[in-house]
N, C-alpha and C. Protein backbone atom coordinates (compact mmCIF):
# COMPACT_ATOMS: atom_id res chain seq x y z
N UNK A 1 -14.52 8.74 -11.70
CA UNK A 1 -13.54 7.68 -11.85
C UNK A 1 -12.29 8.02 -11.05
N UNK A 2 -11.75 7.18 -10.17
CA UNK A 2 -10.69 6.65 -9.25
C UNK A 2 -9.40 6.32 -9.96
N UNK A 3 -8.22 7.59 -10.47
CA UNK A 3 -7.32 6.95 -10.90
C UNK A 3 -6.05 6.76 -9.17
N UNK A 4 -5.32 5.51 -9.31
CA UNK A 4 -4.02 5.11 -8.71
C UNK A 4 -2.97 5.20 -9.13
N UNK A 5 -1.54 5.82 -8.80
CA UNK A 5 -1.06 5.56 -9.89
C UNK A 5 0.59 5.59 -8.55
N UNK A 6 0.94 4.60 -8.56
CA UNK A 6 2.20 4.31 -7.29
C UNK A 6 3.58 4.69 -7.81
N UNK A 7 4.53 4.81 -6.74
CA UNK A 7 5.81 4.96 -7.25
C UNK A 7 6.79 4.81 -6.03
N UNK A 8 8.41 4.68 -6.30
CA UNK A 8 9.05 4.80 -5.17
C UNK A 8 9.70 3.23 -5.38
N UNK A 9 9.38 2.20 -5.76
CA UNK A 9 9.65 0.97 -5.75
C UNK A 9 11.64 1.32 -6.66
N UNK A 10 11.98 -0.18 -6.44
CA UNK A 10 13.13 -0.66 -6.96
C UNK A 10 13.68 -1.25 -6.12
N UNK A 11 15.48 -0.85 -6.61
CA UNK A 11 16.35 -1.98 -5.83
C UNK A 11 16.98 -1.96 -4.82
N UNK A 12 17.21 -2.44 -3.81
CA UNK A 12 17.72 -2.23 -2.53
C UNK A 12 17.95 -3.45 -1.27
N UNK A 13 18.70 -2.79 -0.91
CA UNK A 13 19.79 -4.08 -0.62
C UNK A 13 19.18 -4.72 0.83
N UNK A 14 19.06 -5.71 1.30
CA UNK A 14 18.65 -6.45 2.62
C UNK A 14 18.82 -5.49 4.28
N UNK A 15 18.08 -4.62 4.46
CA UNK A 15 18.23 -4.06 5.72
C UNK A 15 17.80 -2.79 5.50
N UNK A 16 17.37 -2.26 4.17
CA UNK A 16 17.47 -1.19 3.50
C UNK A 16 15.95 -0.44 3.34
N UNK A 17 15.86 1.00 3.19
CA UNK A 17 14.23 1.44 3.30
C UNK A 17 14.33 1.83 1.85
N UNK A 18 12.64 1.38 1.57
CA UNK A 18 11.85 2.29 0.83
C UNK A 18 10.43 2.67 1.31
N UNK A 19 10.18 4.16 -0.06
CA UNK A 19 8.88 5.00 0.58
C UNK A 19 8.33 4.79 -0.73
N UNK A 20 7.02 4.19 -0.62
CA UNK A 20 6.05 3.99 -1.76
C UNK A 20 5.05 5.07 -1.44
N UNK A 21 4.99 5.64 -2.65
CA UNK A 21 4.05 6.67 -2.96
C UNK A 21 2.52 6.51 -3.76
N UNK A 22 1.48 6.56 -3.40
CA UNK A 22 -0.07 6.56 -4.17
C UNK A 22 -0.67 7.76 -4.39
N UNK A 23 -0.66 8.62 -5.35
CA UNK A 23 -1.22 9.44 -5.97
C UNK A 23 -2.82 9.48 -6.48
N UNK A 24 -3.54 9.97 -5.48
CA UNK A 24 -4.71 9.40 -6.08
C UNK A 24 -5.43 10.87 -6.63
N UNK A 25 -6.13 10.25 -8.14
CA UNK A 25 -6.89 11.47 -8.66
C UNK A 25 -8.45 11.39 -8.01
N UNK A 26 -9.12 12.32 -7.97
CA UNK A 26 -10.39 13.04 -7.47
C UNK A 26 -10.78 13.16 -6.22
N UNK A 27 -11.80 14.06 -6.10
CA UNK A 27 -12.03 14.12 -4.79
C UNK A 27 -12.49 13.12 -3.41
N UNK A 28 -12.55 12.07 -3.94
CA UNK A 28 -13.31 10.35 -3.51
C UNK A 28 -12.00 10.07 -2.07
N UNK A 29 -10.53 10.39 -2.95
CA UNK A 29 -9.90 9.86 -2.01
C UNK A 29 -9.64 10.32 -0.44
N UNK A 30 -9.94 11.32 -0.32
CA UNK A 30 -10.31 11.91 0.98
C UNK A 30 -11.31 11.18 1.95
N UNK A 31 -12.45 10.41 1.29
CA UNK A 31 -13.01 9.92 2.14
C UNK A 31 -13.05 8.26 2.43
N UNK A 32 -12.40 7.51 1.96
CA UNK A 32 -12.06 5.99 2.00
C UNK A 32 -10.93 5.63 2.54
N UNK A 33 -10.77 4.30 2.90
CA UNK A 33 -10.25 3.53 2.99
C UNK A 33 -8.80 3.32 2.06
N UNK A 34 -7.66 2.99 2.52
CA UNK A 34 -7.06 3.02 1.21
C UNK A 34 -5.58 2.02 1.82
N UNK A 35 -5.26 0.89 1.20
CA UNK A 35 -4.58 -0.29 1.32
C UNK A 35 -3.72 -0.59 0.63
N UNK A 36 -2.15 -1.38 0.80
CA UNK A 36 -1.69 -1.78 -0.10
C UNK A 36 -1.65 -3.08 -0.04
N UNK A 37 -1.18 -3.84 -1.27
CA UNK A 37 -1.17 -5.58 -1.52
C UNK A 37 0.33 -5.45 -2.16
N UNK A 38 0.79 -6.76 -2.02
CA UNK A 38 1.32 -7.24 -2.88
C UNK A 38 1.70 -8.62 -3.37
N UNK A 39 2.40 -8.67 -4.77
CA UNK A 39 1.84 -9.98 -5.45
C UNK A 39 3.63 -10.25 -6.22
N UNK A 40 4.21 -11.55 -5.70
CA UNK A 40 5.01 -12.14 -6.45
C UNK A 40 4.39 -13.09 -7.73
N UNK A 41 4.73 -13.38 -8.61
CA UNK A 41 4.43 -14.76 -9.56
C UNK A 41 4.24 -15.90 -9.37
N UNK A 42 2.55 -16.49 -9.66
CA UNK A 42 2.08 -17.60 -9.24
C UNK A 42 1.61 -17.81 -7.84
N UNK A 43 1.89 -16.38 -7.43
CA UNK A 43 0.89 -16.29 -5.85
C UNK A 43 -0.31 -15.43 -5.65
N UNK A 44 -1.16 -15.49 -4.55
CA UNK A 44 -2.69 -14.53 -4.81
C UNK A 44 -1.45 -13.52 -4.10
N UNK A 45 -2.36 -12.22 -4.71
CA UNK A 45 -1.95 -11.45 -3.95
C UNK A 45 -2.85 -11.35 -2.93
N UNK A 46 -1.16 -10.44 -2.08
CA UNK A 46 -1.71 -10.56 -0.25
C UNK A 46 -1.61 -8.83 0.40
N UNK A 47 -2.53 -8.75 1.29
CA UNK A 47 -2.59 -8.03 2.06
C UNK A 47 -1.09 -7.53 2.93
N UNK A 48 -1.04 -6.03 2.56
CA UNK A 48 0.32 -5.66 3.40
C UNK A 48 0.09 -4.56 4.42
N UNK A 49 -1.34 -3.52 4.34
CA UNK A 49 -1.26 -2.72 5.32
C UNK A 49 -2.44 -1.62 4.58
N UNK A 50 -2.93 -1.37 5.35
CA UNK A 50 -4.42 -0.65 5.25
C UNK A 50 -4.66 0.86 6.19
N UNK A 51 -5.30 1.70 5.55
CA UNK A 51 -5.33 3.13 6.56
C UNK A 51 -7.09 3.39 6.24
N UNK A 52 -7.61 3.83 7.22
CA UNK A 52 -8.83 4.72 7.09
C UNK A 52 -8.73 5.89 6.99
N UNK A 53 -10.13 6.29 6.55
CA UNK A 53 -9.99 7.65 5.40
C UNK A 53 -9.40 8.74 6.21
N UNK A 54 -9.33 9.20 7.41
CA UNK A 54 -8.67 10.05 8.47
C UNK A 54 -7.10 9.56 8.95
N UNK A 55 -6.75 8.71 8.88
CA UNK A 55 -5.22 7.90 8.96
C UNK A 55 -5.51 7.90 10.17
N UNK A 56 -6.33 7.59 11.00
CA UNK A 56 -5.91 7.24 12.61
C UNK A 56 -5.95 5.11 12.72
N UNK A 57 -6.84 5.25 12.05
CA UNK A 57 -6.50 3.49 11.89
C UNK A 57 -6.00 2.77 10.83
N UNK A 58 -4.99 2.23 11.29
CA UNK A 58 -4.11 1.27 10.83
C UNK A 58 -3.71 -0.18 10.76
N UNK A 59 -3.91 -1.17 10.25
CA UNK A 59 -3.96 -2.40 9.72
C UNK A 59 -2.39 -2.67 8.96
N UNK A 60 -2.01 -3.92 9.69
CA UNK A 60 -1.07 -4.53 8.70
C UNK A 60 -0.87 -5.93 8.86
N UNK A 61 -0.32 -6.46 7.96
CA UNK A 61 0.10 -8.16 8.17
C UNK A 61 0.86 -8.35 8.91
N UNK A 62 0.97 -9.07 10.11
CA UNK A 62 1.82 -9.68 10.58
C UNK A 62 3.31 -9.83 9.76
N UNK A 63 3.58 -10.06 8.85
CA UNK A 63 5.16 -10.20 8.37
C UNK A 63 5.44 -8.86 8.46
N UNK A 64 4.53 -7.59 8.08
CA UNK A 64 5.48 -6.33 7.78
C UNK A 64 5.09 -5.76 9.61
N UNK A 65 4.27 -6.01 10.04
CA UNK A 65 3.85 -5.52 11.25
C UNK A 65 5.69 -5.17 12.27
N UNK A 66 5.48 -3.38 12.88
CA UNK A 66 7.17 -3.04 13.17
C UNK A 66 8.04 -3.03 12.03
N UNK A 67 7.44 -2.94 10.94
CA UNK A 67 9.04 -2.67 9.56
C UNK A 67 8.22 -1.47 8.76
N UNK A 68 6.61 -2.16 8.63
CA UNK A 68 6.50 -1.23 7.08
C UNK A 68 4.98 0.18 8.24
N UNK A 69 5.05 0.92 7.83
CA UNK A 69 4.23 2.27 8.19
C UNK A 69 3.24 2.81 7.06
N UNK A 70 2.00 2.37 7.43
CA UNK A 70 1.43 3.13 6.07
C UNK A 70 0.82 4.91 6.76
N UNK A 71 0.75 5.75 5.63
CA UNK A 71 0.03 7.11 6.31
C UNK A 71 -0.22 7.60 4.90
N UNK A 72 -1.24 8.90 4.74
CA UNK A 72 -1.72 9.57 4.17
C UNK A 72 -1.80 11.19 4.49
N UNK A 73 -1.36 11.67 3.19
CA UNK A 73 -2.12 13.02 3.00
C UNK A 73 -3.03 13.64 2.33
N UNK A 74 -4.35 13.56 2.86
CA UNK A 74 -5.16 14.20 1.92
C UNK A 74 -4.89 15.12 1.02
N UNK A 75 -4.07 16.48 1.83
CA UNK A 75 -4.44 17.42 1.15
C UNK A 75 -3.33 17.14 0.15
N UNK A 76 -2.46 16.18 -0.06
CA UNK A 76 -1.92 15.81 -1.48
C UNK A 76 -2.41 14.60 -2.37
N UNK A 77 -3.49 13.77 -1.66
CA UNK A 77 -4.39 12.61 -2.01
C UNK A 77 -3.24 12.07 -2.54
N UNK A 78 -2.21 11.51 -1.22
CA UNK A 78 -1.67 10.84 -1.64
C UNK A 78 -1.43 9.77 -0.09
N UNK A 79 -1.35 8.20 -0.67
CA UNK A 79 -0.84 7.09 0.47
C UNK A 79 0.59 7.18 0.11
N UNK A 80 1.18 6.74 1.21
CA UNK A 80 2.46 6.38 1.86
C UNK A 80 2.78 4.87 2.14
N UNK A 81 3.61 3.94 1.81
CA UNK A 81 4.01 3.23 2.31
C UNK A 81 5.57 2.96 2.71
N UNK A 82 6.09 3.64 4.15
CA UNK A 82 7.41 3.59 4.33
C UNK A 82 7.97 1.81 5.03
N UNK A 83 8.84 1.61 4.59
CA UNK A 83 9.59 0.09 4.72
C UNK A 83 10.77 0.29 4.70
N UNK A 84 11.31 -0.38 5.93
CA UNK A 84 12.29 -0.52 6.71
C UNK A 84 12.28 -1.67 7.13
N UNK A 85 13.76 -2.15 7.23
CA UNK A 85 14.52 -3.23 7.20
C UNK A 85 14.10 -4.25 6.32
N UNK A 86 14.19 -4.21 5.31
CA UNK A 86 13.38 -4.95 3.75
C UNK A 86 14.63 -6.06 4.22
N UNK A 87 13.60 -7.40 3.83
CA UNK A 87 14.16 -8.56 3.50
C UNK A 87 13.92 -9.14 2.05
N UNK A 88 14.78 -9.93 1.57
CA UNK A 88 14.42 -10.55 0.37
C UNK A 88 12.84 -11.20 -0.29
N UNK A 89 12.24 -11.68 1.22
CA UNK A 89 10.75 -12.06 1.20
C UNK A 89 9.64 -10.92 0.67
N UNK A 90 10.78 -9.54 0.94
CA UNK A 90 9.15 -8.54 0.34
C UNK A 90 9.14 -8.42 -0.54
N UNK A 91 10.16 -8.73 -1.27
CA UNK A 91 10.62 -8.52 -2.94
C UNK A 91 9.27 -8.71 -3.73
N UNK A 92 8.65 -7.96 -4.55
CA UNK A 92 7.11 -8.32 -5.18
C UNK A 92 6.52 -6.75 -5.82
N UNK A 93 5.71 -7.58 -6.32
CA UNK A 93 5.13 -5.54 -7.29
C UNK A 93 4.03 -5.60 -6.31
N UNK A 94 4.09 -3.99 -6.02
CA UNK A 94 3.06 -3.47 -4.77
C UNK A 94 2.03 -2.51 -5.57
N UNK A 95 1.09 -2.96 -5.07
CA UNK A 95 -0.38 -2.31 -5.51
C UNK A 95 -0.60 -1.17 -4.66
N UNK A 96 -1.33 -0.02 -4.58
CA UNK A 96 -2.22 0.54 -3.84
C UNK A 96 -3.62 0.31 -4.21
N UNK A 97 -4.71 0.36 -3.52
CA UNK A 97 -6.22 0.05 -3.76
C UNK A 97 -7.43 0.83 -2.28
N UNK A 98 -8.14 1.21 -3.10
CA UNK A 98 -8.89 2.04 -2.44
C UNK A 98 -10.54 1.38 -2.38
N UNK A 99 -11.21 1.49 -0.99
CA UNK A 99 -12.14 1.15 -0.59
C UNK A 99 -13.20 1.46 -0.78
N UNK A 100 -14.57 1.77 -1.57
CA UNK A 100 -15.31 2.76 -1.40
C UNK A 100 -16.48 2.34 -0.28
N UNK A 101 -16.19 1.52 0.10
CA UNK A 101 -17.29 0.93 0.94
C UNK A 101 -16.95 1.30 2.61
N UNK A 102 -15.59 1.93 2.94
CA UNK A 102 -15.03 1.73 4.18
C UNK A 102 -14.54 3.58 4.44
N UNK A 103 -15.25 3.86 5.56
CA UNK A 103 -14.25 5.37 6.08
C UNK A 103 -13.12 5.09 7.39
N UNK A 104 -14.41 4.43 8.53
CA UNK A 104 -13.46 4.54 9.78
C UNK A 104 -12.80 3.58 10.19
N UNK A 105 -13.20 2.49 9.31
CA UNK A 105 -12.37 1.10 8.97
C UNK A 105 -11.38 0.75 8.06
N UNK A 106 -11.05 -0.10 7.37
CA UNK A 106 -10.54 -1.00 6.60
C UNK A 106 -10.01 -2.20 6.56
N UNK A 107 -10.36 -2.94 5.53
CA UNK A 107 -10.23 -4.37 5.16
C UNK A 107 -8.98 -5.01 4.64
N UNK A 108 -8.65 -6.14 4.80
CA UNK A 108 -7.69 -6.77 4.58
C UNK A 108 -8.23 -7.61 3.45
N UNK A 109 -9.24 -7.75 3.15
CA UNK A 109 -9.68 -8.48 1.88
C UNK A 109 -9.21 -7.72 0.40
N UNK A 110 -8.67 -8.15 -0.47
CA UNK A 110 -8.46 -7.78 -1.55
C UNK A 110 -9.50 -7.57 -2.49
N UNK A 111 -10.76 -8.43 -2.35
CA UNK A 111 -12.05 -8.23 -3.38
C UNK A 111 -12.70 -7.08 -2.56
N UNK A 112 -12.54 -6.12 -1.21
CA UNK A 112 -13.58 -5.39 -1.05
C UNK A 112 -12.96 -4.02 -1.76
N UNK A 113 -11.55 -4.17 -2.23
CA UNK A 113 -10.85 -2.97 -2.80
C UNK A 113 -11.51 -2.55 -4.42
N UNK A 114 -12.04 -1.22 -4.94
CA UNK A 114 -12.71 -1.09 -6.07
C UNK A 114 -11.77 -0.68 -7.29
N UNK A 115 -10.83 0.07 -6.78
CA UNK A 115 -9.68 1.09 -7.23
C UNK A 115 -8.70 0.65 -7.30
N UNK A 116 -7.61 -0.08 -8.28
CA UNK A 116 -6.21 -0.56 -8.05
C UNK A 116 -5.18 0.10 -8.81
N UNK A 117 -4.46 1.07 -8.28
CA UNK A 117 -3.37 0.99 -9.11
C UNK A 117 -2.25 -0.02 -10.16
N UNK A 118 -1.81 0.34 -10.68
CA UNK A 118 -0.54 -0.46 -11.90
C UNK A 118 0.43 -1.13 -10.88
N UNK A 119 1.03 -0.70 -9.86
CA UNK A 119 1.65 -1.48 -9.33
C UNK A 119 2.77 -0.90 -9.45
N UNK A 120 4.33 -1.41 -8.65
CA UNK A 120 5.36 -0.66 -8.66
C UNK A 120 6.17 -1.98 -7.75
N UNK A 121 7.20 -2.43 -8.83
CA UNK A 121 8.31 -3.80 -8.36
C UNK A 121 9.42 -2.85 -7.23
N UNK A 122 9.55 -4.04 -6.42
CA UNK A 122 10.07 -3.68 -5.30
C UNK A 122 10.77 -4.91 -5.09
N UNK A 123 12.31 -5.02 -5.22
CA UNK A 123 13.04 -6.14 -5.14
C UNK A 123 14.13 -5.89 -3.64
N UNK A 124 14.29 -6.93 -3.37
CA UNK A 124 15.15 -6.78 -2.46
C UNK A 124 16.42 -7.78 -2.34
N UNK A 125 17.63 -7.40 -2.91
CA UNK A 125 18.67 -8.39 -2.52
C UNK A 125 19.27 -8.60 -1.50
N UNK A 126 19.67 -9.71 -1.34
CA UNK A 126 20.78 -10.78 0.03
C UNK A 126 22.22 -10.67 0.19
C-alpha cells in the first residue's frame, strides 16, 4: 500500500513562491510516475504537472507552464512542486497522485492516477 501525504501549501501574496512537498511511503515510489492536480469547489479537478519515475520527463498545463517546476527525490521518495509568481487563479487544494501503470512517461489524466494524497490548500491573494 501507497501512502501520499503533501505539505508546504498556504498563504501568499500575488507574485509570491511556494514549494509543495509529497512524501511518499514504500518502495513503489521509485519506480512510477508521479503528478500533481488541483481542485477549487464545484470544479473537476485538473491537471497541473507530471514527472516520470527518473525525473527526466516533465509535463505541465499550459497555465502553470514557466511558473510552476515539478522534480523528485527518490532517495527521499519525495515530489516537489516549486511555484513561482502565484496568481490568485492557482488558489485551490493540491493533490499529489502516483501512477502505477507509467515509468518513462506520464499522464495528464486524473483516472490513470491509483495513489492520491489528502491534499494541501494553497491560496493566493490580490
Amino acid at each position: 500500500q501507497v501512502q501520499l501525504v503533501e505539505s508546504g501549501g498556504g498563504l501568499v501574496q500575488a507574485g509570491g513562491s511556494l514549494r509543495l512537498s509529497c512524501a511518499a511511503s514504500g518502495r513503489t515510489f521509485v519506480s512510477y510516475a508521479m503528478g500533481w492536480f488541483r481542485q477549487v469547489p464545484g470544479k473537476e479537478r485538473e491537471f497541473v504537472a507530471a514527472v516520470n519515475w527518473s525525473g527526466g520527463n516533465t509535463y505541465y498545463a499550459d497555465s502553470v507552464k514557466g511558473r510552476f517546476t515539478i522534480s523528485r527525490d527518490s532517495a527521499k521518495n519525495t515530489v516537489y512542486l516549486q511555484m513561482n509568481s502565484l496568481k490568485p487563479e492557482d488558489t485551490a487544494v493540491y493533490y499529489c497522485a502516483l501512477d502505477r501503470a507509467r515509468r518513462n512517461s506520464a499522464t495528464m489524466y486524473r483516472y490513470d492516477y491509483d495513489y492520491w494524497g489528502q491534499g494541501t490548500q494553497v491560496t493566493v491573494s490580490s
